[in-house]
PDB file of N, CA and C in Angstrom:
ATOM      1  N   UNK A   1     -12.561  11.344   1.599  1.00  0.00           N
ATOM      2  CA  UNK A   1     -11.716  10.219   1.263  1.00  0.00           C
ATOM      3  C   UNK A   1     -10.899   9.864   2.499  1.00  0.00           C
ATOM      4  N   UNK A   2     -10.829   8.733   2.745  1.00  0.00           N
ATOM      5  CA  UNK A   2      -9.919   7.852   3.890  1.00  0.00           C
ATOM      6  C   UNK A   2      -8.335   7.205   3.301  1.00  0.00           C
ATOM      7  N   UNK A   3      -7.240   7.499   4.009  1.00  0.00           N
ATOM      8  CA  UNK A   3      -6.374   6.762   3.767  1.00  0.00           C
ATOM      9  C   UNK A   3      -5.668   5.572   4.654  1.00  0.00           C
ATOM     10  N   UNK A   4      -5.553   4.107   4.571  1.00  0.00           N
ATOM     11  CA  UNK A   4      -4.829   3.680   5.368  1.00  0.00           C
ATOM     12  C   UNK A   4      -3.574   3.432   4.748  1.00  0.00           C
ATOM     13  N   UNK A   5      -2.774   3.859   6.141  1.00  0.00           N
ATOM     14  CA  UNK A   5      -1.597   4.099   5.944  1.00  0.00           C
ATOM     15  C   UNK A   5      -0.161   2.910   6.874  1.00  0.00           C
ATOM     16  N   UNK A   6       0.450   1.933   5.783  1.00  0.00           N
ATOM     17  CA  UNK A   6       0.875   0.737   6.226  1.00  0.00           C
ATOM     18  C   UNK A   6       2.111   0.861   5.915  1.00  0.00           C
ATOM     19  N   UNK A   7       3.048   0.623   6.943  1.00  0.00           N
ATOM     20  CA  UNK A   7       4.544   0.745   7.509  1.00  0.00           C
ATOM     21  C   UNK A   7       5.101  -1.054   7.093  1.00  0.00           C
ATOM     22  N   UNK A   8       6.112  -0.985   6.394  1.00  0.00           N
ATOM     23  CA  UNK A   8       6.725  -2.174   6.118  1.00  0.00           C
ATOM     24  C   UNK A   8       8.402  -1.949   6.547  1.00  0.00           C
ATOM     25  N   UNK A   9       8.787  -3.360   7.078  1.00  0.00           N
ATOM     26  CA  UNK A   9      10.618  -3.289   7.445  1.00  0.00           C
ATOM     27  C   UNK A   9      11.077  -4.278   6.492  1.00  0.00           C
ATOM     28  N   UNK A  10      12.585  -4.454   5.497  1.00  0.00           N
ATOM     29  CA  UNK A  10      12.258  -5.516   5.116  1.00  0.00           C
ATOM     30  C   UNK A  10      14.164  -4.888   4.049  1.00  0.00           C
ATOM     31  N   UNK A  11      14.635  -5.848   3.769  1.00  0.00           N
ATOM     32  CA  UNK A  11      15.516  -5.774   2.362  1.00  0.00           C
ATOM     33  C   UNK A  11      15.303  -5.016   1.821  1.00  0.00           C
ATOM     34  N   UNK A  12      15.674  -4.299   0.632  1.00  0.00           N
ATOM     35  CA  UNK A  12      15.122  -3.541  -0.586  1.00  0.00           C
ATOM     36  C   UNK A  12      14.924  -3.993  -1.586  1.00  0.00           C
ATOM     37  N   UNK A  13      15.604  -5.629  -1.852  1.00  0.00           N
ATOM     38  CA  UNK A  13      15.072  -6.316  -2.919  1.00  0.00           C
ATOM     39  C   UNK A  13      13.925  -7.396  -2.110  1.00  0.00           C
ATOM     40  N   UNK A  14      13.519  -7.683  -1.127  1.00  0.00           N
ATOM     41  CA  UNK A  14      12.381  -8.282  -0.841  1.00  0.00           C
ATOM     42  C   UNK A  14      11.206  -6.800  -0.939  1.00  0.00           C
ATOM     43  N   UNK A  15      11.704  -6.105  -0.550  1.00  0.00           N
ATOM     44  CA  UNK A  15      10.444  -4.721  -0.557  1.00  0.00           C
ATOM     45  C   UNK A  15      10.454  -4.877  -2.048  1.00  0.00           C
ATOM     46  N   UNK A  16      10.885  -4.429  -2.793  1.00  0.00           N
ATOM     47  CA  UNK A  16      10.471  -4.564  -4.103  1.00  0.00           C
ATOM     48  C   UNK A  16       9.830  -5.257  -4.682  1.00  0.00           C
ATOM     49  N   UNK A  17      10.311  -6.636  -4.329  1.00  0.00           N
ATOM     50  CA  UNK A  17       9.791  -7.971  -4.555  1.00  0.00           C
ATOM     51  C   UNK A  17       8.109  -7.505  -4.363  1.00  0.00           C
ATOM     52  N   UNK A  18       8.309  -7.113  -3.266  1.00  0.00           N
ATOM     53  CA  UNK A  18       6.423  -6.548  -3.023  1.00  0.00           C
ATOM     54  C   UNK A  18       5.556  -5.980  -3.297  1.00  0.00           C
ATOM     55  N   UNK A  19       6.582  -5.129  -4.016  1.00  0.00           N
ATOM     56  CA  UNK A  19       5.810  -3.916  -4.857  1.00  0.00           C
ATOM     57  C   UNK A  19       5.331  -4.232  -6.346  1.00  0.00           C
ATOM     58  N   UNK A  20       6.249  -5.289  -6.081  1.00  0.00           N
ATOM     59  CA  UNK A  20       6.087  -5.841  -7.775  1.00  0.00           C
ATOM     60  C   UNK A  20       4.408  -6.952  -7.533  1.00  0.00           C
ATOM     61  N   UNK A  21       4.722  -7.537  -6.744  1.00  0.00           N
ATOM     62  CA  UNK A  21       3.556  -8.356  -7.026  1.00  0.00           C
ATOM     63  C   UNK A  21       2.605  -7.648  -6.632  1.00  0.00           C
ATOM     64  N   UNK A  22       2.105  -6.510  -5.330  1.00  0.00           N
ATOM     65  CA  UNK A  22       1.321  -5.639  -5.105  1.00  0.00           C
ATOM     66  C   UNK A  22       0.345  -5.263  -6.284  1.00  0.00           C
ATOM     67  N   UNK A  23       1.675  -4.626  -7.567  1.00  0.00           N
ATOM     68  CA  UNK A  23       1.234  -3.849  -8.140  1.00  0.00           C
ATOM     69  C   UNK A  23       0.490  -4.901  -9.360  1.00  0.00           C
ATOM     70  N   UNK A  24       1.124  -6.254  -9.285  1.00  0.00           N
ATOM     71  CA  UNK A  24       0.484  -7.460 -10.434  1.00  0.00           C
ATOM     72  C   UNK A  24      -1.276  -8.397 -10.412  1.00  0.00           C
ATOM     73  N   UNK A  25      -0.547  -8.415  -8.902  1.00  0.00           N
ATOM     74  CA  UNK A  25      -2.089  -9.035  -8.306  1.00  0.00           C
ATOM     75  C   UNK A  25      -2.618  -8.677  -7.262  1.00  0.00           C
ATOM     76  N   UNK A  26      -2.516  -7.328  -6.478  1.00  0.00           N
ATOM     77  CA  UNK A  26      -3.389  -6.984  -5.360  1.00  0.00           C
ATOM     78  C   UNK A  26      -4.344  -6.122  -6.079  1.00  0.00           C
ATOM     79  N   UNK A  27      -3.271  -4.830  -7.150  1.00  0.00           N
ATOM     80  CA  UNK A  27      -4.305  -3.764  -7.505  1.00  0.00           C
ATOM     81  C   UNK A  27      -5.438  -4.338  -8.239  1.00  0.00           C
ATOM     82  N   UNK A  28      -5.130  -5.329  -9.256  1.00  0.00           N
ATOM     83  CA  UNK A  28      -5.941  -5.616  -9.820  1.00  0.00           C
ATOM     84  C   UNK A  28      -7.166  -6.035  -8.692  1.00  0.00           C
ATOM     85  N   UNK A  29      -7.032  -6.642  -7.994  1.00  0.00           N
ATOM     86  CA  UNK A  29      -7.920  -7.163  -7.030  1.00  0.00           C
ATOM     87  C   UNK A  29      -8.816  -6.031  -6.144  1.00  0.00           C
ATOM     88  N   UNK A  30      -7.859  -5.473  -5.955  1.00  0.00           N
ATOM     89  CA  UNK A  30      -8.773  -3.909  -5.178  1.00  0.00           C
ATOM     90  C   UNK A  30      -9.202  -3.111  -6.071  1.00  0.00           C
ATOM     91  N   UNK A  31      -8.901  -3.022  -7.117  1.00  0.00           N
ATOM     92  CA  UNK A  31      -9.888  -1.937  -8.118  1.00  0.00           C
ATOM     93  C   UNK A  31     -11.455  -2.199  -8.008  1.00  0.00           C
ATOM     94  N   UNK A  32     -11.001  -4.087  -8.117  1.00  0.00           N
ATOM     95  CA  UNK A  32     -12.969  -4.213  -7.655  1.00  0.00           C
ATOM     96  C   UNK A  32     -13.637  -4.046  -6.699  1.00  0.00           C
ATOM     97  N   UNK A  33     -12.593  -4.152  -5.595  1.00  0.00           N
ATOM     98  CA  UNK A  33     -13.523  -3.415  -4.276  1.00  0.00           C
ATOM     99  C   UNK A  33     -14.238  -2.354  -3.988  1.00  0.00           C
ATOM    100  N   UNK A  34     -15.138  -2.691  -2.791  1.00  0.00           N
ATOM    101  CA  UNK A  34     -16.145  -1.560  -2.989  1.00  0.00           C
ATOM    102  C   UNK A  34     -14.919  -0.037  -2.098  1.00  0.00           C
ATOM    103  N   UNK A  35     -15.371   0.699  -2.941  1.00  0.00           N
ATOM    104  CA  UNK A  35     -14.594   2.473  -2.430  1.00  0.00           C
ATOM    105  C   UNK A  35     -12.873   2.512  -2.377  1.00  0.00           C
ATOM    106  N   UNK A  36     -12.445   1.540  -3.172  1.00  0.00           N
ATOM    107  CA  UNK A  36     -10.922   1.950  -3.512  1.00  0.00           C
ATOM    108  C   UNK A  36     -10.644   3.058  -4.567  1.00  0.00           C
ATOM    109  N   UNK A  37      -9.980   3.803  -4.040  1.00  0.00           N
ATOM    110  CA  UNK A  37      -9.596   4.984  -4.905  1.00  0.00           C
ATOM    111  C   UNK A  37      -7.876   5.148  -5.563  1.00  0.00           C
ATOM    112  N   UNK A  38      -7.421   4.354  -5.187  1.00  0.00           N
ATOM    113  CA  UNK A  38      -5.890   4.609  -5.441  1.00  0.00           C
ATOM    114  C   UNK A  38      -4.922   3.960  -4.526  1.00  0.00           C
ATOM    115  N   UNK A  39      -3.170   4.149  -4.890  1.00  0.00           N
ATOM    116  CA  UNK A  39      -2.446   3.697  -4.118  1.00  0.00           C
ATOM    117  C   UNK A  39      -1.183   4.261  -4.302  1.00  0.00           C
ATOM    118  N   UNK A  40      -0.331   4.557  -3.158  1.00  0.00           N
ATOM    119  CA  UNK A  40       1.425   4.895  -3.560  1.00  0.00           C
ATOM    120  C   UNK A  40       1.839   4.462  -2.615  1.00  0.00           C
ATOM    121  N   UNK A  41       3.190   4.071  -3.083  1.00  0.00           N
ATOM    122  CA  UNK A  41       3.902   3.324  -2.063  1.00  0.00           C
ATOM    123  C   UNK A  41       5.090   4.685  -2.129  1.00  0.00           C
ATOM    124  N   UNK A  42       5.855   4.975  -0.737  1.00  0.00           N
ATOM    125  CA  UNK A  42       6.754   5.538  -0.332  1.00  0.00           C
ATOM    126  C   UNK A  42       8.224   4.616  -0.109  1.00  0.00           C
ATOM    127  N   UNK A  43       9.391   4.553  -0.663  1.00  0.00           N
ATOM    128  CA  UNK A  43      10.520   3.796  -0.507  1.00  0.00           C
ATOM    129  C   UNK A  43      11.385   4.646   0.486  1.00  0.00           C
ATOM    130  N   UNK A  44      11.962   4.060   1.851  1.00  0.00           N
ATOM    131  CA  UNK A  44      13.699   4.679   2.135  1.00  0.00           C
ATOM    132  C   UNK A  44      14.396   3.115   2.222  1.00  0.00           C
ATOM    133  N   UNK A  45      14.885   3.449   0.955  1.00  0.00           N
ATOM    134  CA  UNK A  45      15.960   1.990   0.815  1.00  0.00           C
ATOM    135  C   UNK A  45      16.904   1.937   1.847  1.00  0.00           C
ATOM    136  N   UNK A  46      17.743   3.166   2.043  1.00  0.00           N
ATOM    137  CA  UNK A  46      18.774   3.319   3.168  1.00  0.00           C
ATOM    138  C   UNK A  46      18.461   2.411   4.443  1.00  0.00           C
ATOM    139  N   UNK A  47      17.062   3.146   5.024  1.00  0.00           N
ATOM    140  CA  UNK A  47      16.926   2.408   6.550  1.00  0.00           C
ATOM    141  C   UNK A  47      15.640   0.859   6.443  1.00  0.00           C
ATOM    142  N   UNK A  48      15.582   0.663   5.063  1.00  0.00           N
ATOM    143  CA  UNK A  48      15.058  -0.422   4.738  1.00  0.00           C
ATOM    144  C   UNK A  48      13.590  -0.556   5.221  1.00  0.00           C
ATOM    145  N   UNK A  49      12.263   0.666   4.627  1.00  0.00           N
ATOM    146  CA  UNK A  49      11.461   0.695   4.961  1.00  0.00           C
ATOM    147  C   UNK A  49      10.646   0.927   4.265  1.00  0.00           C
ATOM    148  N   UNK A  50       9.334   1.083   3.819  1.00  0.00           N
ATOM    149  CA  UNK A  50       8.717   1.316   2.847  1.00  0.00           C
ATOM    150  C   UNK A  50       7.310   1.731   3.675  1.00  0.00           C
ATOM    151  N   UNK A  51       6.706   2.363   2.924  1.00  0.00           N
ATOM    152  CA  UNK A  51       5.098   3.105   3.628  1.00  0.00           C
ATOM    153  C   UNK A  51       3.777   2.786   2.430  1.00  0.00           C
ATOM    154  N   UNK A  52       2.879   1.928   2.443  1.00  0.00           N
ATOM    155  CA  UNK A  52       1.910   2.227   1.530  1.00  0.00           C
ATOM    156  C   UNK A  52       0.989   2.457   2.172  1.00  0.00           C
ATOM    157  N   UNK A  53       0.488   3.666   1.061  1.00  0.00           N
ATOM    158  CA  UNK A  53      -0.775   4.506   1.234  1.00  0.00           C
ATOM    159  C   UNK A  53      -2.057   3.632   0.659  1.00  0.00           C
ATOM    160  N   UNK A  54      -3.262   3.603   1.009  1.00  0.00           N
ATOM    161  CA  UNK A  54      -4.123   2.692  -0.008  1.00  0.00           C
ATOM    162  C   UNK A  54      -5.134   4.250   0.446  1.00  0.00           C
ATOM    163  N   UNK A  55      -6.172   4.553  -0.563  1.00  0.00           N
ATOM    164  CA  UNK A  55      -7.305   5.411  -0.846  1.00  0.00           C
ATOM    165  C   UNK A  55      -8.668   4.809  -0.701  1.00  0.00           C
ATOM    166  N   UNK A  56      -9.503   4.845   0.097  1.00  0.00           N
ATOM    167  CA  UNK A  56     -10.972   4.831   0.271  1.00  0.00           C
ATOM    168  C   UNK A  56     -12.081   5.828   0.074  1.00  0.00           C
ATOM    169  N   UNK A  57     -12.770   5.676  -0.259  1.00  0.00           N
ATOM    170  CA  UNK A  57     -14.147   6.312  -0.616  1.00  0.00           C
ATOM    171  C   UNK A  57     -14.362   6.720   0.705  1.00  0.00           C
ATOM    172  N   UNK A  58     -14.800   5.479   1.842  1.00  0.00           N
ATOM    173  CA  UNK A  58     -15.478   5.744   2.966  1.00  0.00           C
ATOM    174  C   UNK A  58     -14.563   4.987   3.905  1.00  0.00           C
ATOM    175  N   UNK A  59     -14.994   5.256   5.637  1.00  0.00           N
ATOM    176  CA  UNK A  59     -13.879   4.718   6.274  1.00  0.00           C
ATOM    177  C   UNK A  59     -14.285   3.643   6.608  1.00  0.00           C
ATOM    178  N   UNK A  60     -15.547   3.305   6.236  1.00  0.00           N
ATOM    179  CA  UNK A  60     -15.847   1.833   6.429  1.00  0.00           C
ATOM    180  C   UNK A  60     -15.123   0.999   5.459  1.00  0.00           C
ATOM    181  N   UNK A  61     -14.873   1.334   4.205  1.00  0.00           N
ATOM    182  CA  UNK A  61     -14.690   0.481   2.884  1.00  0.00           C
ATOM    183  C   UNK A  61     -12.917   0.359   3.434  1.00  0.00           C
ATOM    184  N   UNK A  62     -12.298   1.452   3.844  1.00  0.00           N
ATOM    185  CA  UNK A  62     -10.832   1.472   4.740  1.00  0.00           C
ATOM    186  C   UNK A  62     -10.736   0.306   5.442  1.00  0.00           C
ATOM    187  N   UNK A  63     -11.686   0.334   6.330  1.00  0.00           N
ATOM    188  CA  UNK A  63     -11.671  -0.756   7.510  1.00  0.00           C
ATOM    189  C   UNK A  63     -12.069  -2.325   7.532  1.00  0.00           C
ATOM    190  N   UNK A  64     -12.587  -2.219   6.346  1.00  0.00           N
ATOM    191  CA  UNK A  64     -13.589  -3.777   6.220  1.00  0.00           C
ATOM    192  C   UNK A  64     -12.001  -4.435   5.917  1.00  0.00           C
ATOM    193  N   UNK A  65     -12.157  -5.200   6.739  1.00  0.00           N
ATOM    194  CA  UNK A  65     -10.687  -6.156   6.178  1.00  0.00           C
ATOM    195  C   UNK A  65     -10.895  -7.511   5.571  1.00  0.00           C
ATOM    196  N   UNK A  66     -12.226  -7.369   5.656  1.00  0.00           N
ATOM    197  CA  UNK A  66     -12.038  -9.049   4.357  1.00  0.00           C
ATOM    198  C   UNK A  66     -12.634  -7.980   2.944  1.00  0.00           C
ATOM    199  N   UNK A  67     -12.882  -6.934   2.558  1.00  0.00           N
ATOM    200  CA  UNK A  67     -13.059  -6.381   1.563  1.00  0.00           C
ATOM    201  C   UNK A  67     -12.142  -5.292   1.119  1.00  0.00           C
ATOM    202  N   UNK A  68     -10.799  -4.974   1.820  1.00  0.00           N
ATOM    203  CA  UNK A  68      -9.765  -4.144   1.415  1.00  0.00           C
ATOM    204  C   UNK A  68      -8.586  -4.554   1.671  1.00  0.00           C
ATOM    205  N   UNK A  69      -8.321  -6.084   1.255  1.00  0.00           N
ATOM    206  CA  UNK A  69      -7.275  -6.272   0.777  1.00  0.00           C
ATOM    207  C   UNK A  69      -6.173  -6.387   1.494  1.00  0.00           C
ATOM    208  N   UNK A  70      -6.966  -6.338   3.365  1.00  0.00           N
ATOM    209  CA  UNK A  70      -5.885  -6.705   4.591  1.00  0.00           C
ATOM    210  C   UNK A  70      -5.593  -8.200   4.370  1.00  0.00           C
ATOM    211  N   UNK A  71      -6.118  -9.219   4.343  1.00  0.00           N
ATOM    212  CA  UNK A  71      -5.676 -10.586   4.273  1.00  0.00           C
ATOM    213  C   UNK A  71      -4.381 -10.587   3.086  1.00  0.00           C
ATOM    214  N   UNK A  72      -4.849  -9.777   2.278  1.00  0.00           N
ATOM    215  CA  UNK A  72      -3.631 -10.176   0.972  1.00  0.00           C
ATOM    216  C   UNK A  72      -2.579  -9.758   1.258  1.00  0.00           C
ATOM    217  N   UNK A  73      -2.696  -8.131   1.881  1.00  0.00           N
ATOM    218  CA  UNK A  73      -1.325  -7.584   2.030  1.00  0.00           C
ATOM    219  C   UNK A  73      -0.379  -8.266   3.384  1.00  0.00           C
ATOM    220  N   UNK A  74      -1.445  -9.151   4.102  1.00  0.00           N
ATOM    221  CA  UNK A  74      -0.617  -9.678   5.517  1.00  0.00           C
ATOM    222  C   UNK A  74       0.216 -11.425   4.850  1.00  0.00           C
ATOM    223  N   UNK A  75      -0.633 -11.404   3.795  1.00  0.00           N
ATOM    224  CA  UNK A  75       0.222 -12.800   2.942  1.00  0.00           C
ATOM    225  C   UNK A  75       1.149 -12.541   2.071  1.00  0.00           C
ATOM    226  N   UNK A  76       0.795 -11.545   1.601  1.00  0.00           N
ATOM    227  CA  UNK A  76       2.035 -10.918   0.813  1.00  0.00           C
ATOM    228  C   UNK A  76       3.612 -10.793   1.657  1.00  0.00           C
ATOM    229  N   UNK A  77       2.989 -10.053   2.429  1.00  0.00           N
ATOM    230  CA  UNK A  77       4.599  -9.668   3.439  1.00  0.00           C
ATOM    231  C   UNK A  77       4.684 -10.800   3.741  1.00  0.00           C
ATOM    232  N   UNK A  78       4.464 -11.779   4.156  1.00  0.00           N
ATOM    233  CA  UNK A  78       4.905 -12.928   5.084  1.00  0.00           C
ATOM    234  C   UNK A  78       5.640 -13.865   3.927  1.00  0.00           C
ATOM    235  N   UNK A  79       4.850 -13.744   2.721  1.00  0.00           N
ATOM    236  CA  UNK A  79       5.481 -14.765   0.976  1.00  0.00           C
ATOM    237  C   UNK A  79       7.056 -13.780   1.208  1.00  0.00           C
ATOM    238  N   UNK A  80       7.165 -12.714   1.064  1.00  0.00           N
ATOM    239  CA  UNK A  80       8.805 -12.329   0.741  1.00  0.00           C
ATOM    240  C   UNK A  80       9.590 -12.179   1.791  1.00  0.00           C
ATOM    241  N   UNK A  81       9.073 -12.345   2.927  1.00  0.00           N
ATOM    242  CA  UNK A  81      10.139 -12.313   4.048  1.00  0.00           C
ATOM    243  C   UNK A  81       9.879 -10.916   4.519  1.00  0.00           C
ATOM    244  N   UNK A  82       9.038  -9.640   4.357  1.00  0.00           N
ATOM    245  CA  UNK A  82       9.198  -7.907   5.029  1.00  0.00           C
ATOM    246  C   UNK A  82       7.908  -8.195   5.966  1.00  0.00           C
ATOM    247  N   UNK A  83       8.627  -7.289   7.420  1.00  0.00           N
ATOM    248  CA  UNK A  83       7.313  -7.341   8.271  1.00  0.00           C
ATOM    249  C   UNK A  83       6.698  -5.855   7.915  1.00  0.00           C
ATOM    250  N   UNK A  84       5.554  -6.249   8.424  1.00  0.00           N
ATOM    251  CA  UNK A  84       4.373  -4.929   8.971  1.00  0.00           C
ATOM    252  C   UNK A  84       4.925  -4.246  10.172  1.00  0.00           C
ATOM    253  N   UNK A  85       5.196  -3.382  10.054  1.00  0.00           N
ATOM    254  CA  UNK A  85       5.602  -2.688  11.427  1.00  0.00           C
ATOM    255  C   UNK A  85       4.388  -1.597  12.549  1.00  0.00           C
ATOM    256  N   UNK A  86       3.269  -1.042  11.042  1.00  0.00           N
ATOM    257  CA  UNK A  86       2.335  -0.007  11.738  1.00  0.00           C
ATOM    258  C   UNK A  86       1.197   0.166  11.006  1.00  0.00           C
ATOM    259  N   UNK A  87       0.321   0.550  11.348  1.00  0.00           N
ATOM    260  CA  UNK A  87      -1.210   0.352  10.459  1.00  0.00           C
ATOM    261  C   UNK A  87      -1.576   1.451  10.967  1.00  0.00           C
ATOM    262  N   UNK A  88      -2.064   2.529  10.267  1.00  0.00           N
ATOM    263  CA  UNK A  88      -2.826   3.781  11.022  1.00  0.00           C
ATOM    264  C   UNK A  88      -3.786   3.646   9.836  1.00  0.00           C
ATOM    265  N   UNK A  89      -4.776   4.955  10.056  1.00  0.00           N
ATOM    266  CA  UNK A  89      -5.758   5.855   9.186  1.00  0.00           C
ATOM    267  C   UNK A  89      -6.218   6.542   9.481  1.00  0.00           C
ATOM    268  N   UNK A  90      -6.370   7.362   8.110  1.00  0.00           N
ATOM    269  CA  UNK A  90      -6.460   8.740   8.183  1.00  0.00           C
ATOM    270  C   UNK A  90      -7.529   9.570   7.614  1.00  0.00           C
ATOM    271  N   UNK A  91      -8.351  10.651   7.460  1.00  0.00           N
ATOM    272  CA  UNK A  91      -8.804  11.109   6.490  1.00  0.00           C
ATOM    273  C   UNK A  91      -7.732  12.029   5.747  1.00  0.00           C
ATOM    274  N   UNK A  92      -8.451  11.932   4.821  1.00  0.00           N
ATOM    275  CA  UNK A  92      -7.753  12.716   3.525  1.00  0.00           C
ATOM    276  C   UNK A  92      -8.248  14.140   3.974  1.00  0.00           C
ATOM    277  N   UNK A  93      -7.818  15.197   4.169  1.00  0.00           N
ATOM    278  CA  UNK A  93      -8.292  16.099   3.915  1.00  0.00           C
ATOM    279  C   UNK A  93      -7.935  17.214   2.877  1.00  0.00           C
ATOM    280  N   UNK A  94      -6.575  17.102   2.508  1.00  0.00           N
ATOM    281  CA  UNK A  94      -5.767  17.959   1.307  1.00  0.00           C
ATOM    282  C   UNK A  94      -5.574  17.301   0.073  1.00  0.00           C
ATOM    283  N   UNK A  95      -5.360  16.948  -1.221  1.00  0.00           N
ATOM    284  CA  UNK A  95      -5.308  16.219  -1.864  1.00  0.00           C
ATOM    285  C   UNK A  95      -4.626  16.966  -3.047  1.00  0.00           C
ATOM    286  N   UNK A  96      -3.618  16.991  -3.625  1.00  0.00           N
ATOM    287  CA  UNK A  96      -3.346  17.334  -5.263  1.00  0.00           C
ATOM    288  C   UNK A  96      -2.877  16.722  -5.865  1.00  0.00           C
ATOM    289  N   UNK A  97      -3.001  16.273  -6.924  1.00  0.00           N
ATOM    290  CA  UNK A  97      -2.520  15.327  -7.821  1.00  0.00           C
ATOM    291  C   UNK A  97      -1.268  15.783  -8.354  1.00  0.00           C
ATOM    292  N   UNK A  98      -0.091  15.078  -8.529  1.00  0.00           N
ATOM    293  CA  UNK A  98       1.475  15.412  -9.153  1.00  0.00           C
ATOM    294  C   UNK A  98       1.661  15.019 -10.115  1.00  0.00           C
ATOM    295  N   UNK A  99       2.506  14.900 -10.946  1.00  0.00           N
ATOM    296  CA  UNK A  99       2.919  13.714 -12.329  1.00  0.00           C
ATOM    297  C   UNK A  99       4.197  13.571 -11.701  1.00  0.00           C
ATOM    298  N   UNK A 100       4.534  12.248 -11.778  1.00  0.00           N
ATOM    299  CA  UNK A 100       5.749  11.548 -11.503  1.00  0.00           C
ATOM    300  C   UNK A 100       6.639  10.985 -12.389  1.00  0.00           C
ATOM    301  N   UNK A 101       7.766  11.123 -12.445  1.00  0.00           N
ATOM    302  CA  UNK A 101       8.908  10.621 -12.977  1.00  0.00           C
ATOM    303  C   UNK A 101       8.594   8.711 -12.852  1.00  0.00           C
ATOM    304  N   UNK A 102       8.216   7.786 -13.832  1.00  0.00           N
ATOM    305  CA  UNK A 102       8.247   6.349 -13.819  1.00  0.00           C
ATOM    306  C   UNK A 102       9.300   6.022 -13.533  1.00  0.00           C
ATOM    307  N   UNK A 103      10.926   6.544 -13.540  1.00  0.00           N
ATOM    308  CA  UNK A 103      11.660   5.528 -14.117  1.00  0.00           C
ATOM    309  C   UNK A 103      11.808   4.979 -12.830  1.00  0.00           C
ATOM    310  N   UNK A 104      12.705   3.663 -13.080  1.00  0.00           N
ATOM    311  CA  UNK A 104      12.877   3.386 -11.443  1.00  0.00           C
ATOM    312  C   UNK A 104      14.227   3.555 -11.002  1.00  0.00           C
ATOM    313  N   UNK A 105      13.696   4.071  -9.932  1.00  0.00           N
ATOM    314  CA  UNK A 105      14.454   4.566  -8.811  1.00  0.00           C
ATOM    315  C   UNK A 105      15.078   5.767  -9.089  1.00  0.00           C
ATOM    316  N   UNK A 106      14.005   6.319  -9.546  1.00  0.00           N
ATOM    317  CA  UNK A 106      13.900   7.919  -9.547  1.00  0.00           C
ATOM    318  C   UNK A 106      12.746   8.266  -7.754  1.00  0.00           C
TER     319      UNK A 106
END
């Protein structure tokens, strides 16, 4: 499994703002892509930054950017006002699944 891993700067109510629609109309959109496996977003409200993780099958399906959802997420940030600050990827090599507390802003 591949992860790319995307650095955002931005408000905490425009970051949110992002997370909200992310989570309304991107996931839906990447579930159909080919080798998406998942997603979490990381918050530090303090220094006004946010990190999302996106999950690939393969590192091609990572990289194809008209088929993983780079065009959306570069329109997205630009619709609420938060920049992109860093784009890496990674392989997965450790993986365990947690259960998380929903509420927000837990």
């Amino acid at each position: 499994m591949f992860a790319r891993v995307t650095t955002f700067e931005g408000p905490p109510e425009q970051v949110g703002a992002a997370i909200l629609i992310f989570r309304e109309e991107v996931i839906p959109w990447l579930e159909d892509a080919t080798g998406f496996r998942g997603w979490i977003v990381l918050a530090d409200r303090e220094r006004e930054r946010a990190m999302g993780l996106t999950f690939w099958a393969t590192e091609e399906a990572m990289k194809d950017e008209g088929t993983s959802g780079a065009v959306l997420r570069d329109d997205l940030a630009a619709s609420v006002g938060i920049e992109m600050t860093s784009l890496e990827f990674f392989e997965v090599v450790v993986a365990e699944a947690l259960a998380l507390d929903e509420s927000p802003g837990a």
